[in-house]
Every structure is written in structure tokens, then in C-alpha cells.
N, C-alpha and C. Protein backbone atom coordinates (compact mmCIF):
# COMPACT_ATOMS: atom_id res chain seq x y z
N UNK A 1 102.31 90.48 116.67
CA UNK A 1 102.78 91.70 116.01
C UNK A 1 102.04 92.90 116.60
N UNK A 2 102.47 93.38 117.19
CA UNK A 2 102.13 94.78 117.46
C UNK A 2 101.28 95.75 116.37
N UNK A 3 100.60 96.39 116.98
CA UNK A 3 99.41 97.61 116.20
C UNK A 3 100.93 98.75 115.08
N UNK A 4 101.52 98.82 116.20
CA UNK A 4 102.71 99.64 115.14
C UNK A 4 103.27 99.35 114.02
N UNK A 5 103.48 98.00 114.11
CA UNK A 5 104.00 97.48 113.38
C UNK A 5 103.74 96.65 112.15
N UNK A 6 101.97 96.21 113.05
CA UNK A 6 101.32 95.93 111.46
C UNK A 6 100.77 97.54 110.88
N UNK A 7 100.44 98.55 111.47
CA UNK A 7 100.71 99.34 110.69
C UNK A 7 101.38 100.01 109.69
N UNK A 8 103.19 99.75 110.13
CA UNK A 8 104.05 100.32 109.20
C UNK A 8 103.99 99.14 107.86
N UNK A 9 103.69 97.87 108.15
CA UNK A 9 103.58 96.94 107.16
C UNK A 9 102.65 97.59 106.20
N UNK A 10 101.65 97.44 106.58
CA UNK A 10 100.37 98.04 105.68
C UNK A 10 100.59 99.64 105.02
N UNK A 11 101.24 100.53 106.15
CA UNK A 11 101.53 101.58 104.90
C UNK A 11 102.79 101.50 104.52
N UNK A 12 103.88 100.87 104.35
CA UNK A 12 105.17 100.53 103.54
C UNK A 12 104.05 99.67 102.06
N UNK A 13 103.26 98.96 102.02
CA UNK A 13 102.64 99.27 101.01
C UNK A 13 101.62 99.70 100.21
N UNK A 14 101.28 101.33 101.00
CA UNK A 14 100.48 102.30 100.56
C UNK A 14 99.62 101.74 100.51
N UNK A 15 99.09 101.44 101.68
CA UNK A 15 97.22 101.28 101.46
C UNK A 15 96.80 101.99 102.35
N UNK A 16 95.87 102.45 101.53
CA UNK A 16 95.16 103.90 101.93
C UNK A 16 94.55 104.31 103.38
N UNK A 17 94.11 102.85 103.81
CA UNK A 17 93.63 103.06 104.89
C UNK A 17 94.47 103.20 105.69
N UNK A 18 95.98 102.37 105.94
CA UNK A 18 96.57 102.37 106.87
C UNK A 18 97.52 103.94 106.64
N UNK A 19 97.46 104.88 105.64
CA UNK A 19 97.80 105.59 105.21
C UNK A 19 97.00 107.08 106.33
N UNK A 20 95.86 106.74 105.82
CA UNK A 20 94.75 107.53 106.51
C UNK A 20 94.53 107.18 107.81
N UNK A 21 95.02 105.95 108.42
CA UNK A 21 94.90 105.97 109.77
C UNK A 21 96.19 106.79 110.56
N UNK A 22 97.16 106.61 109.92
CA UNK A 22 98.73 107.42 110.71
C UNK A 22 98.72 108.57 110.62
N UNK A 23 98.08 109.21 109.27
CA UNK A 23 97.50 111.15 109.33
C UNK A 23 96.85 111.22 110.24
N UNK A 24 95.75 110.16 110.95
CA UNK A 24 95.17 110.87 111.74
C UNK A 24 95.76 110.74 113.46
N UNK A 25 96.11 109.85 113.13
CA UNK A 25 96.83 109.39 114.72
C UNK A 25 98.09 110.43 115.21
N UNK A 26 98.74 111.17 114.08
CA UNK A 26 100.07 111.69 114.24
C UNK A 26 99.42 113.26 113.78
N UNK A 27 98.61 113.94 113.18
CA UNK A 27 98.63 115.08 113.28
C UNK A 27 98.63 115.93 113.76
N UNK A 28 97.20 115.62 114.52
CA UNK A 28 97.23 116.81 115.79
C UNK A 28 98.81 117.19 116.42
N UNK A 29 99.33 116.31 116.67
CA UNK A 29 100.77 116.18 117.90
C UNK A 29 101.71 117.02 116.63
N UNK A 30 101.66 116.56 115.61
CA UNK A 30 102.59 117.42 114.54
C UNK A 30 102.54 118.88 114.46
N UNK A 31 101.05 119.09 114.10
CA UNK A 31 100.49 120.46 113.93
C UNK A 31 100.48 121.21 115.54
N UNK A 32 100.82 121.01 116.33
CA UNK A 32 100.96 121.80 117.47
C UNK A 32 102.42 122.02 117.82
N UNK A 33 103.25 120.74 118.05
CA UNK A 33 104.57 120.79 117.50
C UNK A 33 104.96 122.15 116.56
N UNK A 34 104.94 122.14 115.22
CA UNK A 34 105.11 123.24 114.38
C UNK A 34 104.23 124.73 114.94
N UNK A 35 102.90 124.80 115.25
CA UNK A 35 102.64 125.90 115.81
C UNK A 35 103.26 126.44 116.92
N UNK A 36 103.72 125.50 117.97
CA UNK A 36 104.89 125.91 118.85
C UNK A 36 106.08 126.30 118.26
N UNK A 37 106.63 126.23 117.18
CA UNK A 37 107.81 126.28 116.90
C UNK A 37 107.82 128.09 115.96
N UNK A 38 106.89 127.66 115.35
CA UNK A 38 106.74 128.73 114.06
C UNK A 38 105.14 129.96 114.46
N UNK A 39 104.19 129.61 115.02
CA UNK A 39 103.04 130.03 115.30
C UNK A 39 102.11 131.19 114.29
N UNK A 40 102.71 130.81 113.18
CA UNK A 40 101.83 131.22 111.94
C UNK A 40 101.12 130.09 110.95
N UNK A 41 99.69 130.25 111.74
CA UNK A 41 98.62 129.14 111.38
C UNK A 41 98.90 128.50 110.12
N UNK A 42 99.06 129.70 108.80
CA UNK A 42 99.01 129.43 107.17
C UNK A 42 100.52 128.54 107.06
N UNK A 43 101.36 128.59 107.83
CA UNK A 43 102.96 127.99 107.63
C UNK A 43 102.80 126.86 108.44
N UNK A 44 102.14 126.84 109.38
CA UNK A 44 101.51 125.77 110.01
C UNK A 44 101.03 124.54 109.38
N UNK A 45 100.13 125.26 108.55
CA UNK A 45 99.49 124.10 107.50
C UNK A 45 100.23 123.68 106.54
N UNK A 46 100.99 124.81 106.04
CA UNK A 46 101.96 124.34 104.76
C UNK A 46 102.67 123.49 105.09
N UNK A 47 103.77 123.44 106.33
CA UNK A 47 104.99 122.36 106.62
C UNK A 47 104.26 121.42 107.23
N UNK A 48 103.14 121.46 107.76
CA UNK A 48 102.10 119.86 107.98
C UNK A 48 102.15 119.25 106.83
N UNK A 49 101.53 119.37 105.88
CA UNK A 49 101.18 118.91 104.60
C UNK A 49 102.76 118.39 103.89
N UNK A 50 103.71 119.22 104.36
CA UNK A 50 105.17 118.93 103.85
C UNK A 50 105.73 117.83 104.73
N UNK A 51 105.37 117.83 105.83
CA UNK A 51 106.07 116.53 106.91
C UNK A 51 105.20 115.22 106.21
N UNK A 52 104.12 115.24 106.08
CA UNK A 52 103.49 114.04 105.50
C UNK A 52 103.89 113.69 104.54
N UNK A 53 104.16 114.45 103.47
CA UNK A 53 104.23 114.41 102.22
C UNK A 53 105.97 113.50 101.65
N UNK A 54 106.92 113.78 102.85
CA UNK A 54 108.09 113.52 103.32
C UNK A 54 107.54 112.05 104.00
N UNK A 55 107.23 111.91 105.29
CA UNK A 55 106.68 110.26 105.54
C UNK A 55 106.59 109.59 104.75
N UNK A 56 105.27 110.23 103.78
CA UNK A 56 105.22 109.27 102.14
C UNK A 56 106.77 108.64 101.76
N UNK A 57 107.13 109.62 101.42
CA UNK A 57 107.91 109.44 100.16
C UNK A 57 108.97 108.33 100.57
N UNK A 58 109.47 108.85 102.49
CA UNK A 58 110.21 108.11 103.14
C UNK A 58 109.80 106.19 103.19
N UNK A 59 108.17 106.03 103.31
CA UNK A 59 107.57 105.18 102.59
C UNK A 59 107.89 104.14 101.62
N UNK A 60 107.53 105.01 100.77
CA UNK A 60 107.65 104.70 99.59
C UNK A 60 109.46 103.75 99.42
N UNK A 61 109.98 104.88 99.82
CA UNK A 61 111.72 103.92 99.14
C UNK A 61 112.07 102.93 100.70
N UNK A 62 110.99 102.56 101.85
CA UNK A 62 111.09 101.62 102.78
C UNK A 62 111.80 102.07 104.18
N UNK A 63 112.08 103.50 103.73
CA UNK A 63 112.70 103.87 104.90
C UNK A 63 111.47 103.97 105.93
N UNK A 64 110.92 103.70 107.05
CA UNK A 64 109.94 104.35 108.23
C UNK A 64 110.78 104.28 109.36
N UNK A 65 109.94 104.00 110.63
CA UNK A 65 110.14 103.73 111.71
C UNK A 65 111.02 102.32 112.12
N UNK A 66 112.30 102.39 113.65
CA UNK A 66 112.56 101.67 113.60
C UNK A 66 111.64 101.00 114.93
N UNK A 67 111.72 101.73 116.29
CA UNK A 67 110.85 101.46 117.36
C UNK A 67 109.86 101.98 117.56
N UNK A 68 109.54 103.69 117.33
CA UNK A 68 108.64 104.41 117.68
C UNK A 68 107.78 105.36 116.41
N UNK A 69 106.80 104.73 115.40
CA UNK A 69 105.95 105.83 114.87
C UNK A 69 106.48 107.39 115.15
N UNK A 70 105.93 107.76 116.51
CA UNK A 70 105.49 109.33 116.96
C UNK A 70 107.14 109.71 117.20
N UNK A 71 108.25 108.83 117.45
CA UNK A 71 109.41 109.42 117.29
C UNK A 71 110.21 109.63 116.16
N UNK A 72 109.75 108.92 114.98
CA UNK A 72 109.91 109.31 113.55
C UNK A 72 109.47 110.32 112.89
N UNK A 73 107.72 110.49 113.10
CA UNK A 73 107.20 111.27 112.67
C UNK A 73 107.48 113.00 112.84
N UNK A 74 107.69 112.59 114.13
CA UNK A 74 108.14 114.01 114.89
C UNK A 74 109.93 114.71 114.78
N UNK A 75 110.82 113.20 114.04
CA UNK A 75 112.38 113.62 113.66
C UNK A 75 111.93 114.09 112.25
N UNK A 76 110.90 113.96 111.49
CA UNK A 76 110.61 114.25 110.38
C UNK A 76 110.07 115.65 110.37
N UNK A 77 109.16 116.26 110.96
CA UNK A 77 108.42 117.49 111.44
C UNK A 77 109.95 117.85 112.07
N UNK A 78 110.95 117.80 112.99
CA UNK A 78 111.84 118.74 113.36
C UNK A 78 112.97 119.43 112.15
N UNK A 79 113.16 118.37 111.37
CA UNK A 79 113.99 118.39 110.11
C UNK A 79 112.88 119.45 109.10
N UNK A 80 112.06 119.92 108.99
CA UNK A 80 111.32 120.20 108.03
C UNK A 80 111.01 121.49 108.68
N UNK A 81 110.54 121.77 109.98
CA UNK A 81 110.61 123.24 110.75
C UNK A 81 111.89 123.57 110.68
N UNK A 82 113.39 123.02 110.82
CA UNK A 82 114.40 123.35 110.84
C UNK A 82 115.13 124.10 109.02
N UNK A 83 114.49 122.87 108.28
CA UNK A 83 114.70 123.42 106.91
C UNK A 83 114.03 124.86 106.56
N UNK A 84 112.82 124.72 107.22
CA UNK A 84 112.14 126.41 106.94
C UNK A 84 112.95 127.04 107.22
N UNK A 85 113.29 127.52 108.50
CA UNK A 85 113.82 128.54 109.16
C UNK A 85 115.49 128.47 108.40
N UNK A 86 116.02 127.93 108.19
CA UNK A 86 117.34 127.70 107.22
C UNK A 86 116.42 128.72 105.66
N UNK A 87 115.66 128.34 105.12
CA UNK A 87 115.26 128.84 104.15
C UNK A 87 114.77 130.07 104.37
N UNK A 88 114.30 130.54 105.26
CA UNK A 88 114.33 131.88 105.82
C UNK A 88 115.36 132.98 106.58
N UNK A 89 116.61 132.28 106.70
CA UNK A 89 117.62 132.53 107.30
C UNK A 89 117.34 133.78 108.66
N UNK A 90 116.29 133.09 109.20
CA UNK A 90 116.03 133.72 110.66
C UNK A 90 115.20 132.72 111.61
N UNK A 91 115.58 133.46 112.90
CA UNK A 91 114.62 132.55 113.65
C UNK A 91 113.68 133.63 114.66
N UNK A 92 112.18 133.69 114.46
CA UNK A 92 111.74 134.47 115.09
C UNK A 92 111.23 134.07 116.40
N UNK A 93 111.02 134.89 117.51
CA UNK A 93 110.36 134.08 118.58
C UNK A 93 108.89 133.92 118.77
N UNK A 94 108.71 132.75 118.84
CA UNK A 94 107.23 132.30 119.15
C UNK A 94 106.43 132.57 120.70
N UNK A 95 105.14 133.37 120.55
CA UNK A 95 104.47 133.59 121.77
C UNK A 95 103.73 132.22 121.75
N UNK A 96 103.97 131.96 123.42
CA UNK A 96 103.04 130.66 123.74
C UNK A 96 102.12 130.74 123.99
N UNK A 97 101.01 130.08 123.41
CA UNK A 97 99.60 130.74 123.37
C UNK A 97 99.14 129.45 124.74
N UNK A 98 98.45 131.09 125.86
CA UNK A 98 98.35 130.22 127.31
C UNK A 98 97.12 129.02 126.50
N UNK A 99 96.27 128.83 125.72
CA UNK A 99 95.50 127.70 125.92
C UNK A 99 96.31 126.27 125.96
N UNK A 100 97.39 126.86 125.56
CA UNK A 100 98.29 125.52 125.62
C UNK A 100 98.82 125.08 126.87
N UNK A 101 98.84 126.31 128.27
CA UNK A 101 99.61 126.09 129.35
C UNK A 101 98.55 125.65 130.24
N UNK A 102 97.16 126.57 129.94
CA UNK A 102 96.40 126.35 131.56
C UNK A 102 94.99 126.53 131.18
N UNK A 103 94.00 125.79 131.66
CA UNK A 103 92.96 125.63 131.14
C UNK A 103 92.14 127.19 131.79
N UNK A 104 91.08 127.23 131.06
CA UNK A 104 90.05 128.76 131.43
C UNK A 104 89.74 128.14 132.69
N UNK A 105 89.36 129.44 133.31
CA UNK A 105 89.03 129.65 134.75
C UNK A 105 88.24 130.63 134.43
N UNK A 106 87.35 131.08 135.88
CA UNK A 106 86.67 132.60 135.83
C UNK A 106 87.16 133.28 136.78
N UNK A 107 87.95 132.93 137.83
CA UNK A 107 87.91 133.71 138.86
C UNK A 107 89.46 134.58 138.01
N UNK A 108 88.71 136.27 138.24
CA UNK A 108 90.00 136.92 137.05
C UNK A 108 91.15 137.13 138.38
N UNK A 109 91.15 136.62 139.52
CA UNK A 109 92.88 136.79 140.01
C UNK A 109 93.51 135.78 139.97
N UNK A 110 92.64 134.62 139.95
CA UNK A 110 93.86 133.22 138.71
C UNK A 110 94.06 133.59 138.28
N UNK A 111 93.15 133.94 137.25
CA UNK A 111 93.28 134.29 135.72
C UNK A 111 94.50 135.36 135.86
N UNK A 112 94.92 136.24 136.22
CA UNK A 112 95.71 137.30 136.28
C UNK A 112 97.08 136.77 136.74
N UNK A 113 97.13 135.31 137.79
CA UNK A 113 98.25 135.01 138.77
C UNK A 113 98.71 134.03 137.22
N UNK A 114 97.70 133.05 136.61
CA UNK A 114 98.49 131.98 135.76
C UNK A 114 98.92 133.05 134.71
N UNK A 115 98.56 134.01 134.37
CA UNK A 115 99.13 134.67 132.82
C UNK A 115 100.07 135.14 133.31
N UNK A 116 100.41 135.56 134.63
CA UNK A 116 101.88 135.79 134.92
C UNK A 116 102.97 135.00 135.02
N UNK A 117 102.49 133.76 135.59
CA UNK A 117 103.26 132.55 136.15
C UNK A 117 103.53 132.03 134.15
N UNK A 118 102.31 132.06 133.68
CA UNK A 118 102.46 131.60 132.02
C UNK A 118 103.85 133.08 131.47
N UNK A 119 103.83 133.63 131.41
CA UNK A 119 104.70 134.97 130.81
C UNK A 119 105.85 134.73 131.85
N UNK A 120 106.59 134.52 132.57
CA UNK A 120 107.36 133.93 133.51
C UNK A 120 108.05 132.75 132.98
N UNK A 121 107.41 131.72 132.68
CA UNK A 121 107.78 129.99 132.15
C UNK A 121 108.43 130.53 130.76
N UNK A 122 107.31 131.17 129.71
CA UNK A 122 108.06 131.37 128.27
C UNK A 122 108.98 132.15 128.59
N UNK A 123 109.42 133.07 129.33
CA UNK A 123 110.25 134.11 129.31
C UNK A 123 111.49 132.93 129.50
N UNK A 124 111.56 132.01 130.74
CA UNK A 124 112.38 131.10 131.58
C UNK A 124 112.66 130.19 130.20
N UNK A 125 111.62 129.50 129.30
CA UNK A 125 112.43 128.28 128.07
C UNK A 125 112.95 129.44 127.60
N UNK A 126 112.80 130.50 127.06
CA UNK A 126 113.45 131.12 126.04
C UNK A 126 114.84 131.32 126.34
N UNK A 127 115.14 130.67 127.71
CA UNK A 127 116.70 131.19 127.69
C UNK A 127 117.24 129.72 128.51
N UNK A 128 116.50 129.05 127.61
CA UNK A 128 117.26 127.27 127.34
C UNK A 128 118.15 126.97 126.15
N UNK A 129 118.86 126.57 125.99
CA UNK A 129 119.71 126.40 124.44
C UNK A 129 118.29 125.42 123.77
N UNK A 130 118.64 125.70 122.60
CA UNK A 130 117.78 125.20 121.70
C UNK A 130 117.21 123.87 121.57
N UNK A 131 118.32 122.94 122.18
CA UNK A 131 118.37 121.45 122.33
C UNK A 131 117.23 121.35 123.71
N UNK A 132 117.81 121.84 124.66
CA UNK A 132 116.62 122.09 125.91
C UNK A 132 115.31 122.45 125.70
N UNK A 133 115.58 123.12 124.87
CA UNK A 133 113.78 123.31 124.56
C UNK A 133 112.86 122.17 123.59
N UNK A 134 113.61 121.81 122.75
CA UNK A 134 113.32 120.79 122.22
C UNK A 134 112.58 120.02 122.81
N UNK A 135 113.76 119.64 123.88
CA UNK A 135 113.41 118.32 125.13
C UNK A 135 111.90 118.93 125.82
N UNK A 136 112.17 119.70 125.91
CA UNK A 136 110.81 119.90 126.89
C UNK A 136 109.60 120.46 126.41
N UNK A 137 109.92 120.93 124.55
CA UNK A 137 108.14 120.48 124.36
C UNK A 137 108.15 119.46 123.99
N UNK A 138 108.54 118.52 123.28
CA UNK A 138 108.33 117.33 122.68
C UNK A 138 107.84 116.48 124.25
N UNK A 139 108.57 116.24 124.90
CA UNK A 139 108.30 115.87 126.41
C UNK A 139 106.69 116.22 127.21
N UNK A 140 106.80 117.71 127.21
CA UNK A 140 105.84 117.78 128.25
C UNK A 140 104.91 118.73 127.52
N UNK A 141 105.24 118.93 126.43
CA UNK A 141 103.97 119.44 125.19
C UNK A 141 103.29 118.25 124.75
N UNK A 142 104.09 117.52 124.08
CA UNK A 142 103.46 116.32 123.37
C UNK A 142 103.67 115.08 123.84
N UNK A 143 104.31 115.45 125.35
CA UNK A 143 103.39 113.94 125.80
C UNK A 143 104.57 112.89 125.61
N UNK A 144 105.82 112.70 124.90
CA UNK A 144 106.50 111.81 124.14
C UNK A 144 107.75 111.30 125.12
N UNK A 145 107.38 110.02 125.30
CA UNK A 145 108.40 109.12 125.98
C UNK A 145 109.77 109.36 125.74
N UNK A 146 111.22 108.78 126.45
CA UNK A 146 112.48 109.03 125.92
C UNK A 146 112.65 108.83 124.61
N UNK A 147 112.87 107.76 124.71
CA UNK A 147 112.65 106.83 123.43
C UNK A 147 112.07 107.52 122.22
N UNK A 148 111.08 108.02 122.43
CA UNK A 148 110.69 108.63 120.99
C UNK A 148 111.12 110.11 121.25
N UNK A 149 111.89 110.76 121.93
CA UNK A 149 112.25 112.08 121.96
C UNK A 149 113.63 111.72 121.49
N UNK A 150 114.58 110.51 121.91
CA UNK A 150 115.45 110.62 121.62
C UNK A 150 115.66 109.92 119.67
N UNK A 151 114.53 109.50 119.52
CA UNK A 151 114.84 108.80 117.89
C UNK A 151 114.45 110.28 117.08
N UNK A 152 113.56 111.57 117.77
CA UNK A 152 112.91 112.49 117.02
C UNK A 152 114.21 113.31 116.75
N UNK A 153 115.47 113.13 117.63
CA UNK A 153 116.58 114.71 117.90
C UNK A 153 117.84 113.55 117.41
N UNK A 154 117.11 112.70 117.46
CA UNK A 154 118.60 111.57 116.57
C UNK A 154 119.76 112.05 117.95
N UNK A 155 119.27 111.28 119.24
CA UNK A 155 120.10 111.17 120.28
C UNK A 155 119.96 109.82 121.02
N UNK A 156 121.29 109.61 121.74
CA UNK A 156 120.87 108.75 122.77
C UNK A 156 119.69 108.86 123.84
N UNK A 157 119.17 107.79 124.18
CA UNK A 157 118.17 108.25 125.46
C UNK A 157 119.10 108.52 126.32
N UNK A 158 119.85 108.52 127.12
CA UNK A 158 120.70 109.08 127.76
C UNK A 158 121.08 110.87 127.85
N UNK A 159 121.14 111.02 126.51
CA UNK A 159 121.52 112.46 126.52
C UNK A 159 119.84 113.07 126.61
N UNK A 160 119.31 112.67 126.06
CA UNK A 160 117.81 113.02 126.19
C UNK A 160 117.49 112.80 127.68
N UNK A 161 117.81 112.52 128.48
CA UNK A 161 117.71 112.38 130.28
C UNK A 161 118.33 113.45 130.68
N UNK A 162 119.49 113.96 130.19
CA UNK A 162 120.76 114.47 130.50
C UNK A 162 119.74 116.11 130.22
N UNK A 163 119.63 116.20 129.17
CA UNK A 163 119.33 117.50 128.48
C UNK A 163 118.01 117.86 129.38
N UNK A 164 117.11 117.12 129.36
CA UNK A 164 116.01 117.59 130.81
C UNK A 164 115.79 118.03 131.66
N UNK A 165 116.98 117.11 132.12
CA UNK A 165 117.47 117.09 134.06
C UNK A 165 118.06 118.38 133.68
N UNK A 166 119.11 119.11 132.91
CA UNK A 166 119.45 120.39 133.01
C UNK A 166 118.49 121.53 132.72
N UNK A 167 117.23 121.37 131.93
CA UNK A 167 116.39 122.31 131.32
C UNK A 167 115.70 122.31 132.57
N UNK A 168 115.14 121.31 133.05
CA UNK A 168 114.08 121.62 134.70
C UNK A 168 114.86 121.90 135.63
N UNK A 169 116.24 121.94 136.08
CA UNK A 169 117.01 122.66 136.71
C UNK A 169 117.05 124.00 136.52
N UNK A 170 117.16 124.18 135.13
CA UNK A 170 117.94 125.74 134.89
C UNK A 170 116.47 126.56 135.32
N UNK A 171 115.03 125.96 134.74
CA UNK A 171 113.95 126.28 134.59
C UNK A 171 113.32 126.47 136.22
N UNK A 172 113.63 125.89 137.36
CA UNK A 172 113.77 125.71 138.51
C UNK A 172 113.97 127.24 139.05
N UNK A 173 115.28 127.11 138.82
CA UNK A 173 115.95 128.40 139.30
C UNK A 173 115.61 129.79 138.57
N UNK A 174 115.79 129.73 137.73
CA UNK A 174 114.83 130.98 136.65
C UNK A 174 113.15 131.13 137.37
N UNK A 175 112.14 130.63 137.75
CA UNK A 175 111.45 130.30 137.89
C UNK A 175 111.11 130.28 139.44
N UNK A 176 111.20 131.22 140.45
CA UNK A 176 111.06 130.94 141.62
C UNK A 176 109.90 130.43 142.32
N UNK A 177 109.36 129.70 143.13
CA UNK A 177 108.07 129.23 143.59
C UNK A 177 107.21 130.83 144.19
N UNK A 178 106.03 131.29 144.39
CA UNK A 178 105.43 132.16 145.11
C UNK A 178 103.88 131.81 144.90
N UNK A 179 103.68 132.57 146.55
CA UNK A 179 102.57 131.81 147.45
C UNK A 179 101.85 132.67 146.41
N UNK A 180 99.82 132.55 146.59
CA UNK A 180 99.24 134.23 146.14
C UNK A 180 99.21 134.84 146.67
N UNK A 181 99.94 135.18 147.85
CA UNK A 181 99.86 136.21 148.83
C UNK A 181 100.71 136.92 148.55
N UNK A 182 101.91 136.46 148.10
CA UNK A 182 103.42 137.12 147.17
C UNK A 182 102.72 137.40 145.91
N UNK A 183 101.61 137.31 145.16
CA UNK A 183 101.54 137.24 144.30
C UNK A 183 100.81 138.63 143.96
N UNK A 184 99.43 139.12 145.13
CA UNK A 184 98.72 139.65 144.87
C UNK A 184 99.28 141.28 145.65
């Protein structure tokens, strides 16, 4: 039996530990997830606490995971950022905060070339359809195999291939390559 799976055993009947082990294994990836989406820390915390609170309950009446934990957890966190913004009847745009794109440097004409190349990329997803963007933070934000991208957007893995291959295309071309010599 697999670690996943004796896990979902053990919390399908709420024991605490195995309870307290999946908060910790699945948060971080949740709570960055939602800060990408929404990027107001305090709403951040609130719909964290609400995606869990939802796992539970999902729990509780036996519904969990069928193959993938982190692709449940994360169709649960998309449904719950999606319900906000329905309950807010807007969608605002989120700045990508570079610690997420490129690690510190000192030399300040990196530093100057990646915050451009970074302000360039967000400018380039922002004009992905919504589904595309999806794909490509869940993907290459959080790390998350087909398989669990496609159980998180309730798609085939197929279309989840499909939707990629067009977002790093479109993102390609939006996105031109330059030397630092073009740069500086």
C-alpha cells in the first residue's frame, strides 16, 4: 500500500495525526497557489483555512482522493479561489511577486535585466485564457505532474498536454529571446 494511500485511510478516519500530517505536506503548495491567484496575504489565509476546512468535511462523508492527494487538494483550493471571486463578482489582477520567479543576485544589471525579463513573462501569462494559466502555474509554479493538474481542473490529461503546448507556444512568441547586449 502506498504512503498515499495509507494516508487517505487513516485520515478518512480522522486521526489526527494523519490529519496533521496532509496540512502539512499540502500547504505551503496551497497557500502560494491562492497568493498567486488572489495576492492579499489576510484572504490568503482566510481561503487556506477554507480549502482545509472543505478537505475535512469532503473526509468526513468519504469523498477524498482518487489517484493523486496534491491533485485533489489543489481541485479543492481552485473551486474555493473561484467561489471567492464569484462572491466578489470581480476579478482583479495579481502582481507576481519576482521572489517567486528568480532568486536574489547582487550584480544590479541582472538584477535590472531579470525584473524586466520578470515584467515581460507576467505581462505575456496575462494574455493566456484563463485555462492556460491555470496550466502553467499549477505546472511550473507548483511543481504538479499531468495527472494531478488534470484531476485539479477536472480534465483529461490529454487536454492538460494540449492546453500547455499552446500556453508555451503563445508564451514563446509573446516573449522574444534577447542577448544582454540587446538588453543593456
Amino acid at each position: 500500500m502506498s504512503n498515499d494511500q495509507q494516508l487517505l485511510e487513516k485520515a478518512k478516519q480522522l486521526d489526527p495525526d494523519a490529519l496533521r500530517e496532509f496540512h502539512h505536506r499540502f500547504y505551503e503548495m496551497v497557500a502560494r497557489y491562492v497568493q498567486f491567484k488572489v495576492g492579499d496575504q489576510r484572504t490568503v489565509e482566510d481561503l487556506c483555512g477554507e480549502i482545509f476546512v472543505r478537505a475535512l468535511e469532503a473526509l468526513r462523508r468519504g469523498s477524498a482522493w482518487r489517484d493523486s492527494p496534491q491533485g485533489w487538494i489543489m481541485g479543492i483550493a481552485r473551486n474555493v479561489v473561484a467561489d471567492h471571486y464569484r462572491q466578489r463578482e470581480r476579478m482583479p489582477e495579481v502582481q507576481l511577486n519576482e521572489q517567486v520567479t528568480a532568486a536574489e543576485h547582487t550584480n544590479p544589471l541582472h538584477q535590472a535585466i531579470r525584473s524586466e525579463r520578470t515584467r515581460e513573462l507576467v505581462q505575456a501569462i496575462r494574455q493566456l485564457t484563463d485555462e492556460q494559466r491555470e496550466v502553467i502555474v499549477l505546472r511550473f509554479l507548483e511543481g504538479m505532474d499531468i495527472q494531478s493538474v488534470a484531476q485539479a481542473l477536472n480534465k483529461k490529461p490529454g487536454a492538460i498536454k494540449g492546453l500547455q503546448f499552446r500556453a508555451m507556444r503563445t508564451l514563446a512568441e509573446l516573449i522574444q529571446p534577447q542577448s544582454m547586449e540587446d538588453t543593456v
